[in-house]
N, C-alpha and C. Protein backbone atom coordinates (compact mmCIF):
# COMPACT_ATOMS: atom_id res chain seq x y z
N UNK A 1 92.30 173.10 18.12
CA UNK A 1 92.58 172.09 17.11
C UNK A 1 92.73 170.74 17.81
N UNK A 2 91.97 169.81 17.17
CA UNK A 2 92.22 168.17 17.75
C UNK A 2 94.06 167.53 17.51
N UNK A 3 94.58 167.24 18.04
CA UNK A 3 95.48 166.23 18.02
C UNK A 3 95.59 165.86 17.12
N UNK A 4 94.35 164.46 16.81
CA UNK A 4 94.17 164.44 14.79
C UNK A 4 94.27 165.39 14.15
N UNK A 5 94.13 166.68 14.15
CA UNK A 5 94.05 167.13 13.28
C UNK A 5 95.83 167.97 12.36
N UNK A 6 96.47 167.60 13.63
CA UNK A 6 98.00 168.28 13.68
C UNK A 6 98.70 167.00 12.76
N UNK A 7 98.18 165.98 12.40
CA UNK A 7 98.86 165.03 11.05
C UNK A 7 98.76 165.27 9.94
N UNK A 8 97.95 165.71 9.52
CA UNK A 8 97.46 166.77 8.64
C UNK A 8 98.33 167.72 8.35
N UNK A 9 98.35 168.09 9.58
CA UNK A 9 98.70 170.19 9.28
C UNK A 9 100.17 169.73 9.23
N UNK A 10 100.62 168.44 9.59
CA UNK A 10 102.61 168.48 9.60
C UNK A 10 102.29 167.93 7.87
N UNK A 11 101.33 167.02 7.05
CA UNK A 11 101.86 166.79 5.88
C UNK A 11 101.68 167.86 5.02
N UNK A 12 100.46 168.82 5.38
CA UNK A 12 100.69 170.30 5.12
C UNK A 12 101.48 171.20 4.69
N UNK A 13 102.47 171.09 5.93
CA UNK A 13 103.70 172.16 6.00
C UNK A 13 104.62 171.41 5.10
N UNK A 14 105.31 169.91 5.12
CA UNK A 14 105.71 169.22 4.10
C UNK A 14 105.22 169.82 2.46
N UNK A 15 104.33 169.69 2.57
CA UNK A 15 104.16 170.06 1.00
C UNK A 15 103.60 171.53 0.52
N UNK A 16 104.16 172.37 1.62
CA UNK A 16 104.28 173.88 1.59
C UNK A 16 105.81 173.89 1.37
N UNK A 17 106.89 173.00 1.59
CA UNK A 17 108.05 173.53 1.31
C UNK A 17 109.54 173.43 2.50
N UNK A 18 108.55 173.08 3.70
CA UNK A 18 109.27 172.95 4.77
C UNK A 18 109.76 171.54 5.31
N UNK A 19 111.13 171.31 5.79
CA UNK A 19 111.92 170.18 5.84
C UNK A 19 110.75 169.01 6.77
N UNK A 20 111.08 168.09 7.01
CA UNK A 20 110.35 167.00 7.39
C UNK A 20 110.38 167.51 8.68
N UNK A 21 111.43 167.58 9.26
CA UNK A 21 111.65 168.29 11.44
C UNK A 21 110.66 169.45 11.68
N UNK A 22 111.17 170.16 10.31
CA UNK A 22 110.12 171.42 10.53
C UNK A 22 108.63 171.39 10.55
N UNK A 23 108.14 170.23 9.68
CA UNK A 23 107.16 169.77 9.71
C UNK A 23 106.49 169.51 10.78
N UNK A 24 106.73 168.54 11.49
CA UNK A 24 106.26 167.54 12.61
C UNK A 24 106.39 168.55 13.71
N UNK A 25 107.34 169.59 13.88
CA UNK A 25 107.20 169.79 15.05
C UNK A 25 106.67 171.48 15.05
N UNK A 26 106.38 172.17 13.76
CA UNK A 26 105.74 173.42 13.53
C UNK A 26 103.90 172.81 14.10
N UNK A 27 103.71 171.39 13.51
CA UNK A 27 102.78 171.36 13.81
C UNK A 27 102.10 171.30 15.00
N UNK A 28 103.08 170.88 16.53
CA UNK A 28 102.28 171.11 17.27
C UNK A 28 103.09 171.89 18.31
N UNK A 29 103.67 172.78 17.46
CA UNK A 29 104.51 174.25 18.55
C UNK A 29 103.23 175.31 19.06
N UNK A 30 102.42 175.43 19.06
CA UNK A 30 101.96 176.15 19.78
C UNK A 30 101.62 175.73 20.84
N UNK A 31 101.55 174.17 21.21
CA UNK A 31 100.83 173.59 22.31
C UNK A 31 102.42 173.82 23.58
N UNK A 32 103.47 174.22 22.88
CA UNK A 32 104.36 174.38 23.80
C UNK A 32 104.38 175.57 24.39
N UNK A 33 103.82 176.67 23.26
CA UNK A 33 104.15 178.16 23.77
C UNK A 33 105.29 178.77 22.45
N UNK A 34 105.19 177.67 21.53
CA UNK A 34 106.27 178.50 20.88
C UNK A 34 105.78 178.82 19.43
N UNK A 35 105.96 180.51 18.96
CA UNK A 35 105.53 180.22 17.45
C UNK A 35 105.76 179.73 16.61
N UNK A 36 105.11 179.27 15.13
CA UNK A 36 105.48 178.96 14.02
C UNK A 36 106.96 179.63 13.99
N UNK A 37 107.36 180.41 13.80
CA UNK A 37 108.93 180.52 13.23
C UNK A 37 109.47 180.21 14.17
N UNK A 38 109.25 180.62 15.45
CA UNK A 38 110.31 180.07 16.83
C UNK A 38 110.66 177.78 16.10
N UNK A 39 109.26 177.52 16.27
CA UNK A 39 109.69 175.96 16.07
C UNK A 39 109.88 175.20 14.11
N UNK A 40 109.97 176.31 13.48
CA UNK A 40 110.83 176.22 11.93
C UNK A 40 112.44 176.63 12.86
N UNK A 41 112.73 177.64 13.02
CA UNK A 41 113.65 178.11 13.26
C UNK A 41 114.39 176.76 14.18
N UNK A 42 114.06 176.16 15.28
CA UNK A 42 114.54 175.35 16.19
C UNK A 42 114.64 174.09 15.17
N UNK A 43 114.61 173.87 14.28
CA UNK A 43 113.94 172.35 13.77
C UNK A 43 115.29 172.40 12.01
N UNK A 44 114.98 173.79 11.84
CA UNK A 44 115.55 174.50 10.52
C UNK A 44 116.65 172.71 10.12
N UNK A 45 117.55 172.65 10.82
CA UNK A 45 118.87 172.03 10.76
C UNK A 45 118.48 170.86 10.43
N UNK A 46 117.63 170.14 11.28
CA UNK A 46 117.11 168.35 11.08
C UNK A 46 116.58 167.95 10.01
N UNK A 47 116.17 168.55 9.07
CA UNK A 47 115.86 168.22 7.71
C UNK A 47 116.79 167.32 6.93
N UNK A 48 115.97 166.79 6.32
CA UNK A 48 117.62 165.99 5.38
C UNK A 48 118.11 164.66 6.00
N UNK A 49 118.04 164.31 7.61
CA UNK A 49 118.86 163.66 7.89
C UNK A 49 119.78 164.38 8.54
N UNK A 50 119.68 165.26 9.24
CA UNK A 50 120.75 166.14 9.99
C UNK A 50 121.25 167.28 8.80
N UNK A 51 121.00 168.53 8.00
CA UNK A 51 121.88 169.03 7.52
C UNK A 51 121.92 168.45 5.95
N UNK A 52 121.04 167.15 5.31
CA UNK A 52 120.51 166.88 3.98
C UNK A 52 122.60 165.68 4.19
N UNK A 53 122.47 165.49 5.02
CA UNK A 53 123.56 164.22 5.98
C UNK A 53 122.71 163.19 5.38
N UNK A 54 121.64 162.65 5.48
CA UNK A 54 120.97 161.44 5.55
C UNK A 54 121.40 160.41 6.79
N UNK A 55 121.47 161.18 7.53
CA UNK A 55 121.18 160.52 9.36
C UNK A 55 119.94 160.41 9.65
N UNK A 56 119.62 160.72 11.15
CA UNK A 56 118.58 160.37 11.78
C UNK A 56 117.31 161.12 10.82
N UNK A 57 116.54 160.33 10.39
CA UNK A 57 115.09 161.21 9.36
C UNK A 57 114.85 162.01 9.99
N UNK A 58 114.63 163.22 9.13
CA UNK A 58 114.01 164.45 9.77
C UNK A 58 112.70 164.37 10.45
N UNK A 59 111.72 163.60 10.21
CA UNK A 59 110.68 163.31 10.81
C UNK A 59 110.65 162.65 12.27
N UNK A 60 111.36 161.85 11.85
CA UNK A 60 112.01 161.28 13.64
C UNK A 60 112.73 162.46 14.56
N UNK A 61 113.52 163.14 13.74
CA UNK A 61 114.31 164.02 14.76
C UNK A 61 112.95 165.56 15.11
N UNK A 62 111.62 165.73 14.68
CA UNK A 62 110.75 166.58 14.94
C UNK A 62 110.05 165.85 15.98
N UNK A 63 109.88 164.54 15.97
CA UNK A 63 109.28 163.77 17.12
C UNK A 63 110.21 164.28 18.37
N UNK A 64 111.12 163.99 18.56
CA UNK A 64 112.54 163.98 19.80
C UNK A 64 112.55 165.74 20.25
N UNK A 65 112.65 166.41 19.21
CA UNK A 65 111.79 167.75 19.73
C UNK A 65 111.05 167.64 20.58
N UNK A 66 109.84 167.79 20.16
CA UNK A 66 108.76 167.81 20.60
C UNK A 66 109.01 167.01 21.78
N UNK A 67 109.45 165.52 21.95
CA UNK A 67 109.67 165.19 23.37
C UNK A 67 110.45 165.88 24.37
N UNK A 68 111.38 166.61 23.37
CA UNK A 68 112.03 167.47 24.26
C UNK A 68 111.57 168.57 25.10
N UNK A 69 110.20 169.53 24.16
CA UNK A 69 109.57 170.18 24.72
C UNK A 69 108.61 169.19 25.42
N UNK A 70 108.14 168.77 25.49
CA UNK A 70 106.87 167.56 26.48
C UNK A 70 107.63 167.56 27.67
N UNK A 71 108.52 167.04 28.14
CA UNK A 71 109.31 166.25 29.07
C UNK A 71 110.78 166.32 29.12
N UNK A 72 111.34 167.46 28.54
CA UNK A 72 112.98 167.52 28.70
C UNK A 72 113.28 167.97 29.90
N UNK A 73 114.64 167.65 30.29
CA UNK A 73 115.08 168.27 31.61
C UNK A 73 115.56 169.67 31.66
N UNK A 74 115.19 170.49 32.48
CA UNK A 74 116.13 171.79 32.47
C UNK A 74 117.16 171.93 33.54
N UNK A 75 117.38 170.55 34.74
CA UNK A 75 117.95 171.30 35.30
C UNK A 75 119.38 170.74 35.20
N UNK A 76 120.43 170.65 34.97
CA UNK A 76 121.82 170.08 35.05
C UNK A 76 122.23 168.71 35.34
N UNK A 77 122.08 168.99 37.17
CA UNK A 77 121.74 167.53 37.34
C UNK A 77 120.30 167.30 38.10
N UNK A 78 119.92 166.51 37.04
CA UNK A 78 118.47 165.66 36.82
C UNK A 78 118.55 164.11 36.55
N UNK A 79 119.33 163.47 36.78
CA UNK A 79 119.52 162.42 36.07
C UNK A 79 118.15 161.68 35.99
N UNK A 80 117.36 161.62 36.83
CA UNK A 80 115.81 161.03 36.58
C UNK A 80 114.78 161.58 35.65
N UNK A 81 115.46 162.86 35.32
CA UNK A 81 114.86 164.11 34.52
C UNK A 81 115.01 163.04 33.04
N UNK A 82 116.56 163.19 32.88
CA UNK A 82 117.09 162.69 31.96
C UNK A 82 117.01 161.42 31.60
N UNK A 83 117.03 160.84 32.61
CA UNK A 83 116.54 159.02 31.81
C UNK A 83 114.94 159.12 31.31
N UNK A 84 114.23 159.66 32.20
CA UNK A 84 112.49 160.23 31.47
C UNK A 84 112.53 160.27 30.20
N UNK A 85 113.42 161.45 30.07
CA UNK A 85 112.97 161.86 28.32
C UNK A 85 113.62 160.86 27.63
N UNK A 86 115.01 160.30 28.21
CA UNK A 86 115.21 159.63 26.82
C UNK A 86 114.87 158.42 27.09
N UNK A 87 113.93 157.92 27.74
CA UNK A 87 113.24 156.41 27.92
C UNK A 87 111.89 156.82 26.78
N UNK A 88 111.37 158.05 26.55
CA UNK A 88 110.24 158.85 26.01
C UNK A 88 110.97 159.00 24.26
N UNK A 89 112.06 159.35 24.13
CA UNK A 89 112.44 159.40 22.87
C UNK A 89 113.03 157.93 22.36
N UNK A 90 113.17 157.10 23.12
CA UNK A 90 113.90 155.76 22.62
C UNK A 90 112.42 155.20 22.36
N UNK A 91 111.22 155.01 23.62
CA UNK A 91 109.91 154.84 23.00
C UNK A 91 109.28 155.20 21.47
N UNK A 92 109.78 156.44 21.42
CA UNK A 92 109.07 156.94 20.05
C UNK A 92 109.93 156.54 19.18
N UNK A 93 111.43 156.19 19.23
CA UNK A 93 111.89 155.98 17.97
C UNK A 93 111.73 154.50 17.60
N UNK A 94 111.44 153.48 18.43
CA UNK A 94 111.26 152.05 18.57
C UNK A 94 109.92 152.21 17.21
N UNK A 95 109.22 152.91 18.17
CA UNK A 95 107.86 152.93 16.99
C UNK A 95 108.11 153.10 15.79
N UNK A 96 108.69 154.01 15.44
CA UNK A 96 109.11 155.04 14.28
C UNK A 96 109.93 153.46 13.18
N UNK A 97 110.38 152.94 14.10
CA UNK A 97 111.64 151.82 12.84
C UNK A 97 110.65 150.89 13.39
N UNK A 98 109.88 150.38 14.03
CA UNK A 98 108.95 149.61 13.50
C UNK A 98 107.87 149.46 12.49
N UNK A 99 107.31 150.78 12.61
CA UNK A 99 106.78 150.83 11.38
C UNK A 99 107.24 151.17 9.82
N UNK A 100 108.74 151.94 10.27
CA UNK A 100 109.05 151.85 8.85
C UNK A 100 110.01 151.53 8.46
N UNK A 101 111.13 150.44 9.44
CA UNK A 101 111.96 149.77 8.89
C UNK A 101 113.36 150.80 9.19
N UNK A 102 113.21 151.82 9.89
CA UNK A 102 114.69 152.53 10.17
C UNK A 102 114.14 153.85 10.91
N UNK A 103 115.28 154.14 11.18
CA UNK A 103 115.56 155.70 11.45
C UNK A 103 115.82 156.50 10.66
N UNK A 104 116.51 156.07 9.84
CA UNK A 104 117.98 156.68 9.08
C UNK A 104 117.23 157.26 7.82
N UNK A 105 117.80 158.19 7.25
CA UNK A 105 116.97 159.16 6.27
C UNK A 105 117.36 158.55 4.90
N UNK A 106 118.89 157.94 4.62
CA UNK A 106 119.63 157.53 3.58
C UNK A 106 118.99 156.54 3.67
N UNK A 107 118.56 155.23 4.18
CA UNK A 107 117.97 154.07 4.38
C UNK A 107 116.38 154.01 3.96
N UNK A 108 115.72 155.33 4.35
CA UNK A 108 114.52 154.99 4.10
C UNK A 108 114.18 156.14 2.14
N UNK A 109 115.19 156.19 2.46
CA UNK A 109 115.06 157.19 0.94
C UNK A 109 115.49 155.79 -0.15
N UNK A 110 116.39 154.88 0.00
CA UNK A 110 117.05 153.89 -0.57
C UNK A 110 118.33 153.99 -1.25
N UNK A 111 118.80 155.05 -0.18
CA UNK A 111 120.68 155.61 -0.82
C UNK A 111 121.40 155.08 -0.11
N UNK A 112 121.36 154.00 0.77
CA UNK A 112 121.95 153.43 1.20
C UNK A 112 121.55 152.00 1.95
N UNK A 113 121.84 150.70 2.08
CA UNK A 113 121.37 149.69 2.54
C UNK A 113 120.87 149.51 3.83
N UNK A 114 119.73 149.34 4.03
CA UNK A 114 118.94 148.95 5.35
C UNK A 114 120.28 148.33 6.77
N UNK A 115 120.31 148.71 7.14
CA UNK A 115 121.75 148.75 8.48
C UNK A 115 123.02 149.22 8.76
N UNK A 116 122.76 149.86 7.22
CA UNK A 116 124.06 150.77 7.37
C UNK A 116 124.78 151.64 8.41
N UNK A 117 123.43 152.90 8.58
CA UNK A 117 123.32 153.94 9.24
C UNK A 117 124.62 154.75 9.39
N UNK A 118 125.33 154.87 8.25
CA UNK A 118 125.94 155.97 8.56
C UNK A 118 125.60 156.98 7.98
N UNK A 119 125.89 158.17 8.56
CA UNK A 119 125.79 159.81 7.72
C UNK A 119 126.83 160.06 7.02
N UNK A 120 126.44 160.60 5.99
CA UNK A 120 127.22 161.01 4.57
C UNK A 120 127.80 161.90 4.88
N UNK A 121 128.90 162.19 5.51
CA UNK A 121 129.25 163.80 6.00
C UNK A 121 130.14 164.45 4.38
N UNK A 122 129.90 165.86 4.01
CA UNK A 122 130.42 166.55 3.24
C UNK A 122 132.41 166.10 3.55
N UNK A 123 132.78 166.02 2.18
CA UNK A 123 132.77 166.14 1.10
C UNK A 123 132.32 164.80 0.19
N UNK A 124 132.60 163.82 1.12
CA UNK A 124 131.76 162.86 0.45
C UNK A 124 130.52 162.17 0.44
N UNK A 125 129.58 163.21 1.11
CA UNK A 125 128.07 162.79 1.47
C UNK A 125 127.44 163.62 0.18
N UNK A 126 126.06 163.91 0.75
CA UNK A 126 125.08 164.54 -0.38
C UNK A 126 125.35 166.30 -0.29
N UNK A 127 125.18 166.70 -1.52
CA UNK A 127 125.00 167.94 -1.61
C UNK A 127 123.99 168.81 -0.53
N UNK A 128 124.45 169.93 0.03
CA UNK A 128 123.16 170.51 1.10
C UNK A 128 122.71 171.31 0.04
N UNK A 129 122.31 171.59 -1.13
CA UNK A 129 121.20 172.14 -1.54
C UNK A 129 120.36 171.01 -2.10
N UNK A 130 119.30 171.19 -1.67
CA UNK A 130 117.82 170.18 -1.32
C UNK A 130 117.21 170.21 -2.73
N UNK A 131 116.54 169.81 -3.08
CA UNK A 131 115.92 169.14 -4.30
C UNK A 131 114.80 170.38 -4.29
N UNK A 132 114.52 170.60 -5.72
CA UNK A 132 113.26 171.02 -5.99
C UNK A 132 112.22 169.93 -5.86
N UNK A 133 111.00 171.05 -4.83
CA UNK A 133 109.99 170.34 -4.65
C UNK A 133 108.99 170.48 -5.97
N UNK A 134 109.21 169.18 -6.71
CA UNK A 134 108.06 169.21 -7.81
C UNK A 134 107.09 167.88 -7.93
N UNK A 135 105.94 168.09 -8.52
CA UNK A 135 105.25 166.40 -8.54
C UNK A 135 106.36 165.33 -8.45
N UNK A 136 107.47 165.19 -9.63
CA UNK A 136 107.83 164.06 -8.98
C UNK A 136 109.09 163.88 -8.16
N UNK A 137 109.50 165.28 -7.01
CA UNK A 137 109.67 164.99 -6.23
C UNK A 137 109.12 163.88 -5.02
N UNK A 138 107.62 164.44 -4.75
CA UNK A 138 106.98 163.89 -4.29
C UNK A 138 106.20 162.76 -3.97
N UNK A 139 106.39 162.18 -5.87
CA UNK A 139 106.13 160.88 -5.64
C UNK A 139 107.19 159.73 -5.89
N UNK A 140 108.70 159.86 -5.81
CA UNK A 140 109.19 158.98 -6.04
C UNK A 140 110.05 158.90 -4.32
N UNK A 141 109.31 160.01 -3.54
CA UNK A 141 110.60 160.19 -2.16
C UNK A 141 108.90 159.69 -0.99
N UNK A 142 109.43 158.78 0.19
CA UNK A 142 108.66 158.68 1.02
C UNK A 142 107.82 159.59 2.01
N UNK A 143 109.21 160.58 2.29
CA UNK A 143 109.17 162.14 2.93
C UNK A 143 107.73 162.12 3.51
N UNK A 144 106.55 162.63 2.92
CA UNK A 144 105.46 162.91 3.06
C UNK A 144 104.59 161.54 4.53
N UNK A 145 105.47 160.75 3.90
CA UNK A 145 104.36 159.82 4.43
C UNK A 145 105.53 159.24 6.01
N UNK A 146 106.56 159.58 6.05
CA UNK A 146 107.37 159.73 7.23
C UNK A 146 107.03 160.75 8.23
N UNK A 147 106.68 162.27 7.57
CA UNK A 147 106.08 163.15 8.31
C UNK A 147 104.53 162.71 9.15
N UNK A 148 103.80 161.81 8.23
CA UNK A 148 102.61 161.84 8.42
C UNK A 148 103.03 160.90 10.02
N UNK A 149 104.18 159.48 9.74
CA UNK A 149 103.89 158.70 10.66
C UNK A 149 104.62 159.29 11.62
N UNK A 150 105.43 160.55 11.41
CA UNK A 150 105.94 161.09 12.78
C UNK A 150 105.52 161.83 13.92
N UNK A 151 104.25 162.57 13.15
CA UNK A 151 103.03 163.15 13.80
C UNK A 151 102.40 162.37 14.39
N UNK A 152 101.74 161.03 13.73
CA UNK A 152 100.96 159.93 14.13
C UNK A 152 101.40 159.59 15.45
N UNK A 153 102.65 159.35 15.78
CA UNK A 153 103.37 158.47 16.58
C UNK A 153 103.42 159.63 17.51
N UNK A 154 103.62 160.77 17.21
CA UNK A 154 103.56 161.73 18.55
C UNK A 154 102.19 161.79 19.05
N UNK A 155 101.32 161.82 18.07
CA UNK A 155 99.56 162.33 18.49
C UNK A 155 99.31 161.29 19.52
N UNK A 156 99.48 159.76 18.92
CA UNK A 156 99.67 158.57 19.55
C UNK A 156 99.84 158.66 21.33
N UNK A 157 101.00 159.01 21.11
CA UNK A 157 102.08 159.28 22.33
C UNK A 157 101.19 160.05 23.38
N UNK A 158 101.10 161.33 23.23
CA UNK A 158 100.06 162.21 23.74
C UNK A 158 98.94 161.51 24.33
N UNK A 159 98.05 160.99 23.11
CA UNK A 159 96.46 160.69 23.74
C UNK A 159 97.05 159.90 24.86
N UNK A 160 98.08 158.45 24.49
CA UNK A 160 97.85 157.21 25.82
C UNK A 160 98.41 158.16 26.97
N UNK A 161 99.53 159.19 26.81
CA UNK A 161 100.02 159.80 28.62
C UNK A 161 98.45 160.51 28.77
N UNK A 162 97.65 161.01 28.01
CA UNK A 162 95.91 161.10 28.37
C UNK A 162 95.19 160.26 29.12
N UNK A 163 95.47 158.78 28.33
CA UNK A 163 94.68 158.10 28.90
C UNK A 163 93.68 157.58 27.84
N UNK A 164 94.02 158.07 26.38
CA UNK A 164 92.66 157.80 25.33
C UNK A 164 93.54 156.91 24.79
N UNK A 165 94.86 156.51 24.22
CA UNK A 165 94.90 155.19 23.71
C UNK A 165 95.66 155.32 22.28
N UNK A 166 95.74 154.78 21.51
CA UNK A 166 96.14 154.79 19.90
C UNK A 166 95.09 155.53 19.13
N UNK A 167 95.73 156.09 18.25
CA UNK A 167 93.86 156.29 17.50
C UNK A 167 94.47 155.48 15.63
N UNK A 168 93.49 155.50 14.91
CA UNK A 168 93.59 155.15 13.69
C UNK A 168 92.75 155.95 12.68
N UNK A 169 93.83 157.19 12.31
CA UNK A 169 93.58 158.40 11.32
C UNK A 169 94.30 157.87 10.75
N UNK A 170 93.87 157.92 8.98
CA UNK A 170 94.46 157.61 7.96
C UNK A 170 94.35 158.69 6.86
């Protein structure tokens, strides 16, 4: 499978039913070694905004995965290990709120004001049972098109440590 073609397969899994994290990063778990349920299962939680919290977007937090599998540290002390990846995840999230104006899941949904960034923690945050996915779920929530740019921004990521550059799939 092309690179391009894993933006796709994450808005795919989005509109099969699966959280935005689960999305982005089911789509390119095999290139790690890990199966479809191994990387639903790892991802399960980040949906929502952490837990349907409306924190960090689930689409952003499937990117940081995935960097995690790319380039995380395993060994304790690594500290060069460790500034890597998160010089690699602060990269991708720069992108991520440049193009869409935040991180934050409550912010880009419009439940809360652009700089807020706090998480709604239970009892006075959002309910954790998740919305039925119906048509107009889908078209009044961004979701879909956060997944798409979270894939984008990873595929992105990938080709230039290649050496091929940005691409422009739409």
């Amino acid at each position: 499978m092309e690179l391009e073609d894993r933006i796709s397969l994450a808005v795919d899994f989005f509109r099969q039913g699966y959280n935005c994290a689960q999305s982005v990063t089911a789509a390119f778990a095999d290139l790690y070694g890990l199966t479809h349920d191994q990387a639903l299962r790892v991802s399960a939680s980040f949906g929502g905004g952490v837990g349907r919290m409306r924190g960090i977007c689930g689409a952003a937090s499937g990117m940081f995965i995935l960097a995690g599998l790319e380039c995380g540290s395993v060994e304790a002390h690594d500290p060069k290990g460790k500034e890597y990846n998160y010089s690699i995840v602060q990269q991708l999230a720069a992108k991520f709120k440049e193009r869409n104006g935040s991180l934050i899941c409550g912010e880009l949904l419009g439940l809360v004001p652009l700089g807020s960034s706090g998480m709604t923690v239970p009892p006075h945050g959002d309910s954790p049972v998740p919305e039925a996915r119906t048509e107009g779920y889908y078209k009044k929530r961004p979701c879909a098109g956060m997944v798409e740019e979270g894939a984008r921004i990873f595929v992105e990521y990938l080709l230039n440590k290649q050496g091929v550059g940005a691409i422009n799939v739409k």
